[in-house]
PDB file of N, CA and C in Angstrom:
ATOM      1  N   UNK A   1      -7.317  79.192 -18.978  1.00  0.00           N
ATOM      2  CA  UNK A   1      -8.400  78.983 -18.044  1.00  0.00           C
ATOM      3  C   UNK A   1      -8.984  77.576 -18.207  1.00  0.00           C
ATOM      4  N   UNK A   2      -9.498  77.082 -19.307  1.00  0.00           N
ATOM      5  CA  UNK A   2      -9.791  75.873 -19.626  1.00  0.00           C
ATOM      6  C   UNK A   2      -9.745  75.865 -21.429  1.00  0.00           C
ATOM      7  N   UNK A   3      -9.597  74.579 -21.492  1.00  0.00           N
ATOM      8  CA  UNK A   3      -9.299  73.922 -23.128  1.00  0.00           C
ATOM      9  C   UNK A   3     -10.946  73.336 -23.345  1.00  0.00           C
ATOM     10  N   UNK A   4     -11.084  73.379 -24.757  1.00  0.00           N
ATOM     11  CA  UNK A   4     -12.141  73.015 -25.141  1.00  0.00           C
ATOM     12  C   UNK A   4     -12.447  71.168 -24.952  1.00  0.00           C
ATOM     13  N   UNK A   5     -11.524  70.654 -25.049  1.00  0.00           N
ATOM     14  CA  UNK A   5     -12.046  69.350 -23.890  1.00  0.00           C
ATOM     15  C   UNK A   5     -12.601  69.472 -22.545  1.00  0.00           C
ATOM     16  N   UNK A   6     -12.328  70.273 -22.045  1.00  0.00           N
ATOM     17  CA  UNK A   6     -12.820  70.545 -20.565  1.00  0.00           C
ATOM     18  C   UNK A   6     -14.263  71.378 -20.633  1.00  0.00           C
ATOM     19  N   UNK A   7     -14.025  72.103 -21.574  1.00  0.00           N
ATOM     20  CA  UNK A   7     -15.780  72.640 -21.877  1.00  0.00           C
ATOM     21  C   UNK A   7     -16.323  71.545 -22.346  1.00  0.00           C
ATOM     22  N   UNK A   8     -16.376  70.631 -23.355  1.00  0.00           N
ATOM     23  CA  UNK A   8     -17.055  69.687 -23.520  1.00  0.00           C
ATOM     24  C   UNK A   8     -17.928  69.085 -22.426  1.00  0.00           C
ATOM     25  N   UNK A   9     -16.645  68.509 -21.632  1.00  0.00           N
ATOM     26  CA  UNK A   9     -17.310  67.429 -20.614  1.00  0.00           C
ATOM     27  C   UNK A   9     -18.049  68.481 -19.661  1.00  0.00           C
ATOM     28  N   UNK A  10     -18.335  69.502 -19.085  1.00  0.00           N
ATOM     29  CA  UNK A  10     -19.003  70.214 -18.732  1.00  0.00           C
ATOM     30  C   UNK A  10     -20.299  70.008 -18.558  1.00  0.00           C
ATOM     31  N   UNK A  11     -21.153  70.213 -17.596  1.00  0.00           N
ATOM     32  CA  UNK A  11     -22.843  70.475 -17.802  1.00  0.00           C
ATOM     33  C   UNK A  11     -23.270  71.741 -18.265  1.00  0.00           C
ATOM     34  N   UNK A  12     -24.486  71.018 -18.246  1.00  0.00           N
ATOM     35  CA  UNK A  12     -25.222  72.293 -19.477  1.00  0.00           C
ATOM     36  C   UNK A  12     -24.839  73.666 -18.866  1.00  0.00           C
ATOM     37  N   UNK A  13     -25.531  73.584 -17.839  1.00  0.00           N
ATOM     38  CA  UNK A  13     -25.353  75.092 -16.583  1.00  0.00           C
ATOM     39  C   UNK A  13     -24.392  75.504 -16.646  1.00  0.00           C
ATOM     40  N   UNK A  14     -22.723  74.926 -16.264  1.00  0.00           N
ATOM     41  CA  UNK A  14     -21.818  75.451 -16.648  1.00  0.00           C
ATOM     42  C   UNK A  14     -21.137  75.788 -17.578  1.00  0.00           C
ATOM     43  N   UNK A  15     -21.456  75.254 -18.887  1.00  0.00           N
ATOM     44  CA  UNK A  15     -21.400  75.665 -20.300  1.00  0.00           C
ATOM     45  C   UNK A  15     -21.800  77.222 -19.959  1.00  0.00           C
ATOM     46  N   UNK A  16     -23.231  76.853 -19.555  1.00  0.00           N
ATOM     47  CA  UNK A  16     -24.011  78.925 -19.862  1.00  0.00           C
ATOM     48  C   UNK A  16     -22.918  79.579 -18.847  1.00  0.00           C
ATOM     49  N   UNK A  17     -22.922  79.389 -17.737  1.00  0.00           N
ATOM     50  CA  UNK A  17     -21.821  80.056 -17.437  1.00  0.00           C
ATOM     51  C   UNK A  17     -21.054  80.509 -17.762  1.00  0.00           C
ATOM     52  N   UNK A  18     -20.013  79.832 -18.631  1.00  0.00           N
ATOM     53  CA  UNK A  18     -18.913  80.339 -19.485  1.00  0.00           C
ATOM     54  C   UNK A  18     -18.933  81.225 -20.482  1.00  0.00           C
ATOM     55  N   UNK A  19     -20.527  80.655 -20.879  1.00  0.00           N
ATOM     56  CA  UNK A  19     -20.616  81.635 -22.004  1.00  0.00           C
ATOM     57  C   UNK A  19     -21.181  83.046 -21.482  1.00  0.00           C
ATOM     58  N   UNK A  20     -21.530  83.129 -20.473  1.00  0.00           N
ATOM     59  CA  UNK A  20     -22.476  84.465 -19.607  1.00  0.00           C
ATOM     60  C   UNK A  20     -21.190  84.990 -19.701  1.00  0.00           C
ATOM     61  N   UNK A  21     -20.486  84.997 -18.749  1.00  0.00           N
ATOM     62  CA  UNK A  21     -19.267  85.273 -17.930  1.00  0.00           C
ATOM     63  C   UNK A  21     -17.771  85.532 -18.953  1.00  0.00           C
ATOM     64  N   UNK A  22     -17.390  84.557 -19.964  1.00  0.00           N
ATOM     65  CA  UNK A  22     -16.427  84.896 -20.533  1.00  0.00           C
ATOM     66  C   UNK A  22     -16.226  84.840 -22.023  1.00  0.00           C
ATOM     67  N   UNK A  23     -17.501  84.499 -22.782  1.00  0.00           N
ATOM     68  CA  UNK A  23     -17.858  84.380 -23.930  1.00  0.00           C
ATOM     69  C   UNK A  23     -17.563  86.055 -24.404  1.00  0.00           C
ATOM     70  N   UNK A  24     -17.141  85.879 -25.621  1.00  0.00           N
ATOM     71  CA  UNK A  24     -17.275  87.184 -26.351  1.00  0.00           C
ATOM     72  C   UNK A  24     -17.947  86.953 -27.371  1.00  0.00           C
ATOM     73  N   UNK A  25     -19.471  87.642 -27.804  1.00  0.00           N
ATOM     74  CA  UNK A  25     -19.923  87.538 -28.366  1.00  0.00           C
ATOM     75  C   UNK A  25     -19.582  87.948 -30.110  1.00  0.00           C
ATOM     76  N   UNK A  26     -19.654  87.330 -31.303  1.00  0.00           N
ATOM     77  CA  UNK A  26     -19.426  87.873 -32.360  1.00  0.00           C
ATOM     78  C   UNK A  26     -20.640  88.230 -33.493  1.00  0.00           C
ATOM     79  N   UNK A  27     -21.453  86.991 -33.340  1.00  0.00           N
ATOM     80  CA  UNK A  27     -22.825  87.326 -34.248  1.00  0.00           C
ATOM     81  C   UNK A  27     -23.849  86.083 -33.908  1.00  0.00           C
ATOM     82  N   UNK A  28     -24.850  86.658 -34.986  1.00  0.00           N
ATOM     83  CA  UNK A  28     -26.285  85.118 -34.424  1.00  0.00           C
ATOM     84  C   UNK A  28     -26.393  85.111 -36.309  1.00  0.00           C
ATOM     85  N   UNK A  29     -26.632  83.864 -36.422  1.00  0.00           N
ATOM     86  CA  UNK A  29     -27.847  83.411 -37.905  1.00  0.00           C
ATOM     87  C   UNK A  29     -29.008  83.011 -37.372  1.00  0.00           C
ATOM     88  N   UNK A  30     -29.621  82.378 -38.688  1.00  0.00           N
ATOM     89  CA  UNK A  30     -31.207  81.619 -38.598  1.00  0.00           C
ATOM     90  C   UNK A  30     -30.426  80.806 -39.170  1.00  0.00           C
ATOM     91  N   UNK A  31     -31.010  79.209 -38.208  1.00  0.00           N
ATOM     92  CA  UNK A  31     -30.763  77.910 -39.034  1.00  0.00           C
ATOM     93  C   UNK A  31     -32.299  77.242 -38.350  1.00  0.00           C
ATOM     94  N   UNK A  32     -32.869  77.250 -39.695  1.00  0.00           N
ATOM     95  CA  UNK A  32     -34.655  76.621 -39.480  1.00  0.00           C
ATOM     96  C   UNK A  32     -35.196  77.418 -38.496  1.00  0.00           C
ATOM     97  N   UNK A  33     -35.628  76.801 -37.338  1.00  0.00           N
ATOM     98  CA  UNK A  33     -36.628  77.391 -36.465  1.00  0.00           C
ATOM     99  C   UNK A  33     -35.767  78.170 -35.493  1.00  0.00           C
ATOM    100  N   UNK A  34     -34.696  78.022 -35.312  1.00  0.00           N
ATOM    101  CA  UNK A  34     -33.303  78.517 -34.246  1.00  0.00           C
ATOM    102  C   UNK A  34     -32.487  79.423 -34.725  1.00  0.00           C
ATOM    103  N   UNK A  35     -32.275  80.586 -33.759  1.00  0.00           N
ATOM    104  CA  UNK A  35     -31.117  81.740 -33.505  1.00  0.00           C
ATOM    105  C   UNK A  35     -30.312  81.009 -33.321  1.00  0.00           C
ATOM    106  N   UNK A  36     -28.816  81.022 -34.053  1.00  0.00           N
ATOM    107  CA  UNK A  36     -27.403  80.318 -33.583  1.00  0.00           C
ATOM    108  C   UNK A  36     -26.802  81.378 -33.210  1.00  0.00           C
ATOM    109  N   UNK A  37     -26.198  81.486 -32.355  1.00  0.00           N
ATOM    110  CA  UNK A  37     -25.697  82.456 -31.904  1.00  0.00           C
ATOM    111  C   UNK A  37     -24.302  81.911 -31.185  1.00  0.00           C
ATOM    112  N   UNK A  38     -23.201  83.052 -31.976  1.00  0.00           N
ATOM    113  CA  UNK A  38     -21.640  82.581 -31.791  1.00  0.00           C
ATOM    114  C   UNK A  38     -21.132  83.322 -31.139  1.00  0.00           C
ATOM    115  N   UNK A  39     -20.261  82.361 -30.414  1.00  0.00           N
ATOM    116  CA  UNK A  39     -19.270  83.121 -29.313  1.00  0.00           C
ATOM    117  C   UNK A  39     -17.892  82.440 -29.626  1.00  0.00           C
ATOM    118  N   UNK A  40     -16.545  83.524 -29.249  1.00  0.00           N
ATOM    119  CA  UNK A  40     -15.254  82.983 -28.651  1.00  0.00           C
ATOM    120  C   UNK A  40     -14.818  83.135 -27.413  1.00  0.00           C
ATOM    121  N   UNK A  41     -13.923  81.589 -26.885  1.00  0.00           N
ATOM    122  CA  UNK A  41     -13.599  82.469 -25.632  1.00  0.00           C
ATOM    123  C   UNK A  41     -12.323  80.998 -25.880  1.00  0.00           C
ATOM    124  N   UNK A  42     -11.387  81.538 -25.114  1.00  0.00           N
ATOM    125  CA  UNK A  42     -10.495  80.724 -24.865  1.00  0.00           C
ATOM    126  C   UNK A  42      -9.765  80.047 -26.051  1.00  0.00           C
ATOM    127  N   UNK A  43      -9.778  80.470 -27.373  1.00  0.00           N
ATOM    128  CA  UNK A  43      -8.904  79.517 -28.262  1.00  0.00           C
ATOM    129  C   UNK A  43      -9.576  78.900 -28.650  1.00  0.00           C
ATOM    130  N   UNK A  44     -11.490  79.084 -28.397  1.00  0.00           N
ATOM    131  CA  UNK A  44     -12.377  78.631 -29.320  1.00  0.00           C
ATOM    132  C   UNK A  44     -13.475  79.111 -29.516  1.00  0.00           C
ATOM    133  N   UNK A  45     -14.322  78.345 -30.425  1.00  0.00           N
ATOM    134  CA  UNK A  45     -16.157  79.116 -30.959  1.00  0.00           C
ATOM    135  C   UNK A  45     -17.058  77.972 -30.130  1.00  0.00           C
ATOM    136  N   UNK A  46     -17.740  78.653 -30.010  1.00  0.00           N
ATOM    137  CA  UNK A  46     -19.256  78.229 -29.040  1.00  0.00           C
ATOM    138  C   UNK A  46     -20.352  78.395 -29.932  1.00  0.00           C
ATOM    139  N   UNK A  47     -21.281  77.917 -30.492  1.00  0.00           N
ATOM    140  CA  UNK A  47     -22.702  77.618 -30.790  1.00  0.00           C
ATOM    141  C   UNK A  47     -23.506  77.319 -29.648  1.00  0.00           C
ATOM    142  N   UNK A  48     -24.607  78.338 -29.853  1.00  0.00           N
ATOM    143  CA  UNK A  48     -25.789  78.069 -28.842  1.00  0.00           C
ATOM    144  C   UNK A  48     -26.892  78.204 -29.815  1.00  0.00           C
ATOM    145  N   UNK A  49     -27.683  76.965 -29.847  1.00  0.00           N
ATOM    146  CA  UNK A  49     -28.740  76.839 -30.488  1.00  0.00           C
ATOM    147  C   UNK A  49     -30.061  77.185 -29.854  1.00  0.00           C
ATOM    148  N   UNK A  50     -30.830  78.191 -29.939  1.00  0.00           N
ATOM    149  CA  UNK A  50     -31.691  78.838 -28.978  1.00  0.00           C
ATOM    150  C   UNK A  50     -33.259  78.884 -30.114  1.00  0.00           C
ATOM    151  N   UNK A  51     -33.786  78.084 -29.655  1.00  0.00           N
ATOM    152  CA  UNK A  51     -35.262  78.042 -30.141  1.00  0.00           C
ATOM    153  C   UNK A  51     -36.466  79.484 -29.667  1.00  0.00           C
ATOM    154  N   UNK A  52     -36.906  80.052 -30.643  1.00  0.00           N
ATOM    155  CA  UNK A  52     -37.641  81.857 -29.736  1.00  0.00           C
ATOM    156  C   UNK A  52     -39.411  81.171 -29.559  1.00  0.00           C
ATOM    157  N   UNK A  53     -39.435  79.667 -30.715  1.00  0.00           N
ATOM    158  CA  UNK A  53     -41.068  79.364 -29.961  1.00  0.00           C
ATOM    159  C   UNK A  53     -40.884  78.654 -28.830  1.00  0.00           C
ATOM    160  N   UNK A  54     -39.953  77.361 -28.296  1.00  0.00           N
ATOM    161  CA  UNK A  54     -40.065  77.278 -26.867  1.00  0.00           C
ATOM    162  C   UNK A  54     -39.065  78.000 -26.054  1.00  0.00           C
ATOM    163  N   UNK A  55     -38.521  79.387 -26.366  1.00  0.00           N
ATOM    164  CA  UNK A  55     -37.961  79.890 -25.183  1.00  0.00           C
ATOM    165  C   UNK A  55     -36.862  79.407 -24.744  1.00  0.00           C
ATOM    166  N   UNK A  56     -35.982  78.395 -25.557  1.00  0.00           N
ATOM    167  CA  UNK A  56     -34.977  77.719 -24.848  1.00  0.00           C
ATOM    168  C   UNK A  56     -33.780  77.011 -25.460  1.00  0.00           C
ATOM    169  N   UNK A  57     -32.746  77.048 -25.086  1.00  0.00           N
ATOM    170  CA  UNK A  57     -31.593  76.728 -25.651  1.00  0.00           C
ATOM    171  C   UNK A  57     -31.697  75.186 -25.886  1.00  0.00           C
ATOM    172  N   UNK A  58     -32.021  74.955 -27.287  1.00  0.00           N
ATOM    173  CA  UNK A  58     -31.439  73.966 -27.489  1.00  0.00           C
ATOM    174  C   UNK A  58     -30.331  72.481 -27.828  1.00  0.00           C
ATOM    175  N   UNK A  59     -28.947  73.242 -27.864  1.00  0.00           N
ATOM    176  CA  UNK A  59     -28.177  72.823 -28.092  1.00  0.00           C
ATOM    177  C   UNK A  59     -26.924  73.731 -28.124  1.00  0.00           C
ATOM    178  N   UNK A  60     -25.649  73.246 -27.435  1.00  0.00           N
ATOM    179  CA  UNK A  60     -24.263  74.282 -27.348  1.00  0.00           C
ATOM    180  C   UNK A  60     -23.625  72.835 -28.272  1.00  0.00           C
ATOM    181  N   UNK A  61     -22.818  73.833 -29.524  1.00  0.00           N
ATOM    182  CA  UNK A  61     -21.429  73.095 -29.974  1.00  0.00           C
ATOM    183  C   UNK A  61     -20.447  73.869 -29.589  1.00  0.00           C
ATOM    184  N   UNK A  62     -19.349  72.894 -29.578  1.00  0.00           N
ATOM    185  CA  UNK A  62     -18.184  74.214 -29.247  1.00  0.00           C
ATOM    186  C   UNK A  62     -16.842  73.299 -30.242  1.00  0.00           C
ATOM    187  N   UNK A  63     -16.037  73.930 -30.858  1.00  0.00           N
ATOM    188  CA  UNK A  63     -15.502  73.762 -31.916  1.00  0.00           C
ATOM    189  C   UNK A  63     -13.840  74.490 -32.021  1.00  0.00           C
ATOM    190  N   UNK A  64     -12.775  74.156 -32.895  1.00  0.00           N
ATOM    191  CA  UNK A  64     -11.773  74.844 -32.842  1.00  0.00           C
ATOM    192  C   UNK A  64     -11.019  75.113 -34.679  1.00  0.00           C
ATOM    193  N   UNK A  65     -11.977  74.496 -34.963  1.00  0.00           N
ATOM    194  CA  UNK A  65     -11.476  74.658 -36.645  1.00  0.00           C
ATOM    195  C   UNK A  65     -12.125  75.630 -37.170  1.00  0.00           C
ATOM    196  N   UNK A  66     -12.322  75.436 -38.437  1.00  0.00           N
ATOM    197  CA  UNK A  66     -12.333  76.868 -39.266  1.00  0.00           C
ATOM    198  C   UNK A  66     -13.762  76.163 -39.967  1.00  0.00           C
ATOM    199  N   UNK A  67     -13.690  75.178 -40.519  1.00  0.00           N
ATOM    200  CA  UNK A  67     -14.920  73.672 -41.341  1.00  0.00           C
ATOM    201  C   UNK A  67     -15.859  74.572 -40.018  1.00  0.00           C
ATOM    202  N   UNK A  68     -16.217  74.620 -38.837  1.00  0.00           N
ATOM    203  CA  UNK A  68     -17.030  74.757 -38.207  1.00  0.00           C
ATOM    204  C   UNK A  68     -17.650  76.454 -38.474  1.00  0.00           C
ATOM    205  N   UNK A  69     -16.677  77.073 -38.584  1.00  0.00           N
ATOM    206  CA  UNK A  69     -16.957  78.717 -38.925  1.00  0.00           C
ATOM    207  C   UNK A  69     -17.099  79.002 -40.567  1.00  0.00           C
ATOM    208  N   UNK A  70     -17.562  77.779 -40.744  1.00  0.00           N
ATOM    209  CA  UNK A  70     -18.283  78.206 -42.214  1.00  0.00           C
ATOM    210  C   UNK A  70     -19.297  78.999 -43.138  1.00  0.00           C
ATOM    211  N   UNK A  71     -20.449  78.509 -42.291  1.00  0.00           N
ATOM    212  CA  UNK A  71     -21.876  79.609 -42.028  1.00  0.00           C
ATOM    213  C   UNK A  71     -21.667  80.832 -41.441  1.00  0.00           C
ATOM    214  N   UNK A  72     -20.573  81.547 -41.244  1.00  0.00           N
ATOM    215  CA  UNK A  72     -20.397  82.541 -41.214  1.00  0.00           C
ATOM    216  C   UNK A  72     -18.878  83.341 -41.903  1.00  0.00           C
ATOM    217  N   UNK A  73     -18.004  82.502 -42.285  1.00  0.00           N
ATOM    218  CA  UNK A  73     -16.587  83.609 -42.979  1.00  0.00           C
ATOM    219  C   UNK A  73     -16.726  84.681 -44.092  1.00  0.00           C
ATOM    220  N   UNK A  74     -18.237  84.485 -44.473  1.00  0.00           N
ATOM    221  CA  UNK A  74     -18.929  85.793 -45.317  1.00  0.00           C
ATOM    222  C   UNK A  74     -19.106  86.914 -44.156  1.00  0.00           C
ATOM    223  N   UNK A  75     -19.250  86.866 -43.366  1.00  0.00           N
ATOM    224  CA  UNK A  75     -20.050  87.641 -42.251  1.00  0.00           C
ATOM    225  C   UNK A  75     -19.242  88.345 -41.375  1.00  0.00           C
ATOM    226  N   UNK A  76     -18.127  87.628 -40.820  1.00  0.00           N
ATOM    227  CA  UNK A  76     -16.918  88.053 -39.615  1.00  0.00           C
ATOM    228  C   UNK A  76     -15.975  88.129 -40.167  1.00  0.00           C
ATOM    229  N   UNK A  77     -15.342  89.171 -39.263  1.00  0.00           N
ATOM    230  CA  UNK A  77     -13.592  89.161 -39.099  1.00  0.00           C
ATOM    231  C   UNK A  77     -13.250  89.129 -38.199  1.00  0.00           C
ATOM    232  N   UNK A  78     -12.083  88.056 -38.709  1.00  0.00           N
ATOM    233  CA  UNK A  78     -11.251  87.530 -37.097  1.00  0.00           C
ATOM    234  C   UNK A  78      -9.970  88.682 -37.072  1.00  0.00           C
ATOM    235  N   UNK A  79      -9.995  89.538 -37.615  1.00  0.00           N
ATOM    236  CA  UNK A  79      -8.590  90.087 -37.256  1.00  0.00           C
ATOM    237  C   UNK A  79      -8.899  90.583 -35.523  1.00  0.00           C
ATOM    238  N   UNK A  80      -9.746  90.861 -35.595  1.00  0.00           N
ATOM    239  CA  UNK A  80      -9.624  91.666 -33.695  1.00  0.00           C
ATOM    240  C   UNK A  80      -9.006  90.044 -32.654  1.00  0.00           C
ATOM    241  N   UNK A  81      -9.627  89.169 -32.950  1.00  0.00           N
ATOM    242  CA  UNK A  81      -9.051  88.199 -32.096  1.00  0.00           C
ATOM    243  C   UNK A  81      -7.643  87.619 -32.092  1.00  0.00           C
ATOM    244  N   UNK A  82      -6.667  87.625 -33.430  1.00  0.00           N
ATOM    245  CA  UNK A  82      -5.647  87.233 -33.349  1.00  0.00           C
ATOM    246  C   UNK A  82      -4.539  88.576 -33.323  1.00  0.00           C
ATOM    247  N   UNK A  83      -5.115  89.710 -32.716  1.00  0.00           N
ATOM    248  CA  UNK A  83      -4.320  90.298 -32.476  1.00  0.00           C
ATOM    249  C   UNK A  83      -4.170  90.550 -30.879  1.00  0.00           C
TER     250      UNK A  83
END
């Protein structure tokens, strides 16, 4: 459907899109004042950095290595996805 270069260059709006629509959700942490909250979709992970005192997403990473799924390989299993 699309490669994570193509999500990159993306706008914000259509980022959420992707993630509304075809994101599969796996889990959220606390990092400081922000819910991170992770998604896969397409052959990669999504970070949405979502602030709960102003109500609002502050920041999407989106990533394809493992260095990035660090703060969480205590937490998840990937077996459901590579099967």
């Amino acid at each position: 459907m699309f490669t994570l270069d193509d999500f990159r260059v993306m706008t914000f709006e259509k980022k959420c899109d992707i993630i509304t629509f075809h994101g599969n959700y796996l889990m959220q942490r606390v990092l400081a004042d922000c819910k991170v909250f992770l998604y896969y979709t397409d052959g990669f992970f999504i970070e949405v950095f979502y602030s709960p005192k102003y109500q609002k997403v502050l920041m999407i990473n989106a990533f394809d290595n493992t260095i990035g799924l660090k703060p969480y390989l205590d937490k998840i299993s990937l077996e459901d996805l590579v099967s």
